[in-house]
N, C-alpha and C. Protein backbone atom coordinates (compact mmCIF):
# COMPACT_ATOMS: atom_id res chain seq x y z
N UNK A 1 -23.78 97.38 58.29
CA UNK A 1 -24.32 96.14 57.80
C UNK A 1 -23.67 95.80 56.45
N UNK A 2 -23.33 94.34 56.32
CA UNK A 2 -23.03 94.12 54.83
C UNK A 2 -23.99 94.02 53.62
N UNK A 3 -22.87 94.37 52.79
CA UNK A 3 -24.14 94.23 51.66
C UNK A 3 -23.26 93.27 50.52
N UNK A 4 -22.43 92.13 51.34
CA UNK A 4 -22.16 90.72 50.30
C UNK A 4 -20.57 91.26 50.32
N UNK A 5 -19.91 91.04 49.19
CA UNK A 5 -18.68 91.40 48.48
C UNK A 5 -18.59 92.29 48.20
N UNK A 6 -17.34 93.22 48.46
CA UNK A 6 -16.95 94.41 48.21
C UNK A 6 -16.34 94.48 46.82
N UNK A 7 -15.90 95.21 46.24
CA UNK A 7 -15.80 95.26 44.80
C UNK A 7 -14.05 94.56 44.79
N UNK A 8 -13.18 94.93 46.12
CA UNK A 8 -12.04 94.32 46.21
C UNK A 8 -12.21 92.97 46.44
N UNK A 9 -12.92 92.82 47.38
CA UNK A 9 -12.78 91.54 47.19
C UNK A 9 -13.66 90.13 46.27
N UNK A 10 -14.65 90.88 45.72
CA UNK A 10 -15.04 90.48 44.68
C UNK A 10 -14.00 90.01 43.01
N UNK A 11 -13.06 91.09 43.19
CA UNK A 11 -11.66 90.71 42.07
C UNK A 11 -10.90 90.19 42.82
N UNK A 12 -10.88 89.76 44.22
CA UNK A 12 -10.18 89.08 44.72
C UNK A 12 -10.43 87.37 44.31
N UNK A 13 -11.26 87.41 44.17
CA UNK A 13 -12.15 85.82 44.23
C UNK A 13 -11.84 85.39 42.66
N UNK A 14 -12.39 86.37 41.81
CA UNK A 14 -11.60 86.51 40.58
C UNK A 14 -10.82 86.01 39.92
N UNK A 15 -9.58 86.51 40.46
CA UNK A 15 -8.36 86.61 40.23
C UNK A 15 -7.93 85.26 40.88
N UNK A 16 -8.16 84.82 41.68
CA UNK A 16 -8.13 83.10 42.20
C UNK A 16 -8.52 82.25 41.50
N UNK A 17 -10.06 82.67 40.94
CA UNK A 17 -10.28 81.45 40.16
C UNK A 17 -9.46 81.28 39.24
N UNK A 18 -9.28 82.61 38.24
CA UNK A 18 -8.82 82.60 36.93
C UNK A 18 -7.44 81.75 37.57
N UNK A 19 -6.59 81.95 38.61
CA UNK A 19 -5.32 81.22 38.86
C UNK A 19 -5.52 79.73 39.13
N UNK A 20 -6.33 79.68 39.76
CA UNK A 20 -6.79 77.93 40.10
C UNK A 20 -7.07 77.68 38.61
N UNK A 21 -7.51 78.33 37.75
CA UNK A 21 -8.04 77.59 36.15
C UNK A 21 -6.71 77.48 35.12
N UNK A 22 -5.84 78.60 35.85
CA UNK A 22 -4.20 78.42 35.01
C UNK A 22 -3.42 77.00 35.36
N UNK A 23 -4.03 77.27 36.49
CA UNK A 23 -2.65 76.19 37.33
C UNK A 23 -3.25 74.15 36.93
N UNK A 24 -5.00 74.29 37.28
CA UNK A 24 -5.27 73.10 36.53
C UNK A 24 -5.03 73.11 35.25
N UNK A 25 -4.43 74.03 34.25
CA UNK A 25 -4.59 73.33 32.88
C UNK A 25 -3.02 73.36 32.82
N UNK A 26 -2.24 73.84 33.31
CA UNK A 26 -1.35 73.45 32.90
C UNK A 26 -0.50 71.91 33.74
N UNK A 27 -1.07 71.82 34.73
CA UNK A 27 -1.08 70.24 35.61
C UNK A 27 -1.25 69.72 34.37
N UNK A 28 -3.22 69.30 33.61
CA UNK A 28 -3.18 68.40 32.99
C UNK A 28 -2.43 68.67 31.47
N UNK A 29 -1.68 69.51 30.95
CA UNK A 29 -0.99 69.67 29.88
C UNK A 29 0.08 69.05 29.93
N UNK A 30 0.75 69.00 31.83
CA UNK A 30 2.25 68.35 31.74
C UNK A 30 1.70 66.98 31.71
N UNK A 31 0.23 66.50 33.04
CA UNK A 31 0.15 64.97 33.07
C UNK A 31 -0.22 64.62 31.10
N UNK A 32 -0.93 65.27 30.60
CA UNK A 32 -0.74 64.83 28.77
C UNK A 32 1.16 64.34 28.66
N UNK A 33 1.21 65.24 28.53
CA UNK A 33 2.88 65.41 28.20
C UNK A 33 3.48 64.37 28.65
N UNK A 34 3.36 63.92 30.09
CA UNK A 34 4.03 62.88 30.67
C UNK A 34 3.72 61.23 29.76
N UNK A 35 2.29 61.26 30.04
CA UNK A 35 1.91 60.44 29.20
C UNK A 35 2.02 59.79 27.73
N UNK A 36 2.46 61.18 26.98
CA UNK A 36 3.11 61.07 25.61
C UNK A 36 4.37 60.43 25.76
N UNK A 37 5.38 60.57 26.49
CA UNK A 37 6.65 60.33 26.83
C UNK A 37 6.61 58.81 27.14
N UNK A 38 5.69 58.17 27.96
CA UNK A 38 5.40 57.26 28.06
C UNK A 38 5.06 55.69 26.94
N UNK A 39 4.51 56.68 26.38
CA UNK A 39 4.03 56.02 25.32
C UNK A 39 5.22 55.75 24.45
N UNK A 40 5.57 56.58 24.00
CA UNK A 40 6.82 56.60 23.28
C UNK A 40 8.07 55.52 23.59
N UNK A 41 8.11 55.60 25.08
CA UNK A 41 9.21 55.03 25.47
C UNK A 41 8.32 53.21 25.54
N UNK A 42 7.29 52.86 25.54
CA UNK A 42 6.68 51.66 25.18
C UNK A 42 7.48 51.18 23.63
N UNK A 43 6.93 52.10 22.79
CA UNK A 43 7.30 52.00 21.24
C UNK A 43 8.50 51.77 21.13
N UNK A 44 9.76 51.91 22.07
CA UNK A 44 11.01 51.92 21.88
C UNK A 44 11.47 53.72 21.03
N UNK A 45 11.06 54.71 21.20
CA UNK A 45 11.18 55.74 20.52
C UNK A 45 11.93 56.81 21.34
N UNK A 46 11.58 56.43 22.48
CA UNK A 46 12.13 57.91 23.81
C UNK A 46 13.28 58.18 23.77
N UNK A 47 13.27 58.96 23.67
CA UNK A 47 14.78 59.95 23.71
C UNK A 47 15.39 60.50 22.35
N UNK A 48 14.21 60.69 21.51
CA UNK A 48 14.23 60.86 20.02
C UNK A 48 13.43 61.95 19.54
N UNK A 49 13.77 63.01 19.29
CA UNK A 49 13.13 64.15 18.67
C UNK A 49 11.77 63.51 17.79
N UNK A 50 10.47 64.05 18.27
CA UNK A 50 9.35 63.45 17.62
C UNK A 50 9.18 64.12 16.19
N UNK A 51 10.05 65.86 16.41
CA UNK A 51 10.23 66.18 15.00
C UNK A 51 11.25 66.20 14.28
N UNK A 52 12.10 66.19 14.51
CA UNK A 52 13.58 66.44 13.68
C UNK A 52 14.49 64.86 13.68
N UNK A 53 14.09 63.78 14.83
CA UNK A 53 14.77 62.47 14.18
C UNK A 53 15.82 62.53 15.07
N UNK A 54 16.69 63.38 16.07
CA UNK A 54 17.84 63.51 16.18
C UNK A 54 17.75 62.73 17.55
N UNK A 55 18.58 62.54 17.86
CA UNK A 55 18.67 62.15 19.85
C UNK A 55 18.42 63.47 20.40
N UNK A 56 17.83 63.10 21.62
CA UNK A 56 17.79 64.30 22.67
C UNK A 56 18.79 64.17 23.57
N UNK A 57 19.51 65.03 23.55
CA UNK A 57 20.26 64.87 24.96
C UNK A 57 20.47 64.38 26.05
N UNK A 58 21.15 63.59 26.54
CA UNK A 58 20.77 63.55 28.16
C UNK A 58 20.55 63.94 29.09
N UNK A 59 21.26 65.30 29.36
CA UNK A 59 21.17 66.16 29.75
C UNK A 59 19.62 66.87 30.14
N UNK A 60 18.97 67.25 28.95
CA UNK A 60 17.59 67.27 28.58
C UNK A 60 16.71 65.97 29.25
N UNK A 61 17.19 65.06 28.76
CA UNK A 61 15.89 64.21 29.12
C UNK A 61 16.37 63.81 30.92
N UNK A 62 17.56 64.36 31.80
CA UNK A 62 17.24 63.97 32.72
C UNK A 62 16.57 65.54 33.26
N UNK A 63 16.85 66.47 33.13
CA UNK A 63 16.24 67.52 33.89
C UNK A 63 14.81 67.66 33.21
N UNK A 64 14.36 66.78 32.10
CA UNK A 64 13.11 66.89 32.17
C UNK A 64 12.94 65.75 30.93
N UNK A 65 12.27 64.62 31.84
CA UNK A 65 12.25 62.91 31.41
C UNK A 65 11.06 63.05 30.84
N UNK A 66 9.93 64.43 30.67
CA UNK A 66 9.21 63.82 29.69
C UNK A 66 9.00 64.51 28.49
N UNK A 67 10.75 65.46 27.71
CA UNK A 67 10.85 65.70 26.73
C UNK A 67 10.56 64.81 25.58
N UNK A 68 10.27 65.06 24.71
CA UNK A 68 9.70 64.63 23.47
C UNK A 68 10.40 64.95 22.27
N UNK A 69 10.42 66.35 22.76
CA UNK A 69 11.62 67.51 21.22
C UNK A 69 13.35 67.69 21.74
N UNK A 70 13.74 67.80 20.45
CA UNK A 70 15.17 68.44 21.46
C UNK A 70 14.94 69.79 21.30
N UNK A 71 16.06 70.43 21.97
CA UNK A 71 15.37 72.03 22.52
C UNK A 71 15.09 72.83 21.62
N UNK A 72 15.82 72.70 20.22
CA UNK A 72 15.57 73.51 19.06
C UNK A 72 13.85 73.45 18.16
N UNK A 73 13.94 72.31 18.51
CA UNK A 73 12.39 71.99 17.83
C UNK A 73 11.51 72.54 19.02
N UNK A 74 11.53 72.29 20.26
CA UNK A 74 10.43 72.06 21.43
C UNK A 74 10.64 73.93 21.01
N UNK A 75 11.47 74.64 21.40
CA UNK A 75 11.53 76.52 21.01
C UNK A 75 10.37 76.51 19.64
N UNK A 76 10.73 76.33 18.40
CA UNK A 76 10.08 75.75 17.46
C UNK A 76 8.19 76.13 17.72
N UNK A 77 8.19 74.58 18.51
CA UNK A 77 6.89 74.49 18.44
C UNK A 77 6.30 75.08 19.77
N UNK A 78 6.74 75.54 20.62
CA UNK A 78 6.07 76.37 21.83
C UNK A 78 6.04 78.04 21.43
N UNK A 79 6.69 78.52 20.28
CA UNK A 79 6.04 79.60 19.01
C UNK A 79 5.12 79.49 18.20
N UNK A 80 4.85 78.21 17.76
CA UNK A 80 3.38 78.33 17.07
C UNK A 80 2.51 77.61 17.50
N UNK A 81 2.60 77.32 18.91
CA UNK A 81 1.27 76.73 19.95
C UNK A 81 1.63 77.08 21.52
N UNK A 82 1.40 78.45 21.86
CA UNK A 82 1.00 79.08 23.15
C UNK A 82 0.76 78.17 23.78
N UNK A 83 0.95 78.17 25.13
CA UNK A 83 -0.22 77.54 26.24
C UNK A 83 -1.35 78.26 26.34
C-alpha cells in the first residue's frame, strides 16, 4: 500500500519546481530586458552603451537585439548584479 511520495520522488517534485521558478524568472528578466531595448530605441538611443556612451557593435546587437551595454560594460555589470 502507498503511503503518498517517496522521499525520491518527493525531491523529484522539488527539484522541478525550483527549475520551473529558474526558468520563469529568467523569461521575465529577458522579456524586462527586451522591453528596455525598446524603449530606448523609441528615444532614438539603441545601439548605444547605456553606460560607457560608446556604440555597440553590430555584430552584438544582431546576435542579441536587445543589448543595452557593449560587452565590456554588460561583463562589468553582470559581476556586480548576479541573476
Amino acid at each position: 500500500m502507498s503511503k503518498g511520495f517517496g522521499d525520491s520522488d518527493f525531491s523529484q517534485v522539488q527539484t522541478d519546481r525550483a527549475t520551473s521558478h529558474s526558468i520563469e524568472r529568467v523569461l521575465e528578466q529577458d522579456r524586462e530586458q527586451a522591453e528596455h531595448a525598446r524603449e530606448l530605441m523609441a528615444k532614438g538611443a539603441y545601439g548605444v552603451c547605456e553606460d560607457c556612451g560608446q556604440k555597440i557593435p553590430p555584430e552584438r546587437l544582431e546576435a542579441l537585439p536587445e543589448a543595452t551595454r557593449c560587452i565590456s560594460c554588460q561583463a562589468t555589470w553582470e559581476k556586480t548584479n548576479p541573476r
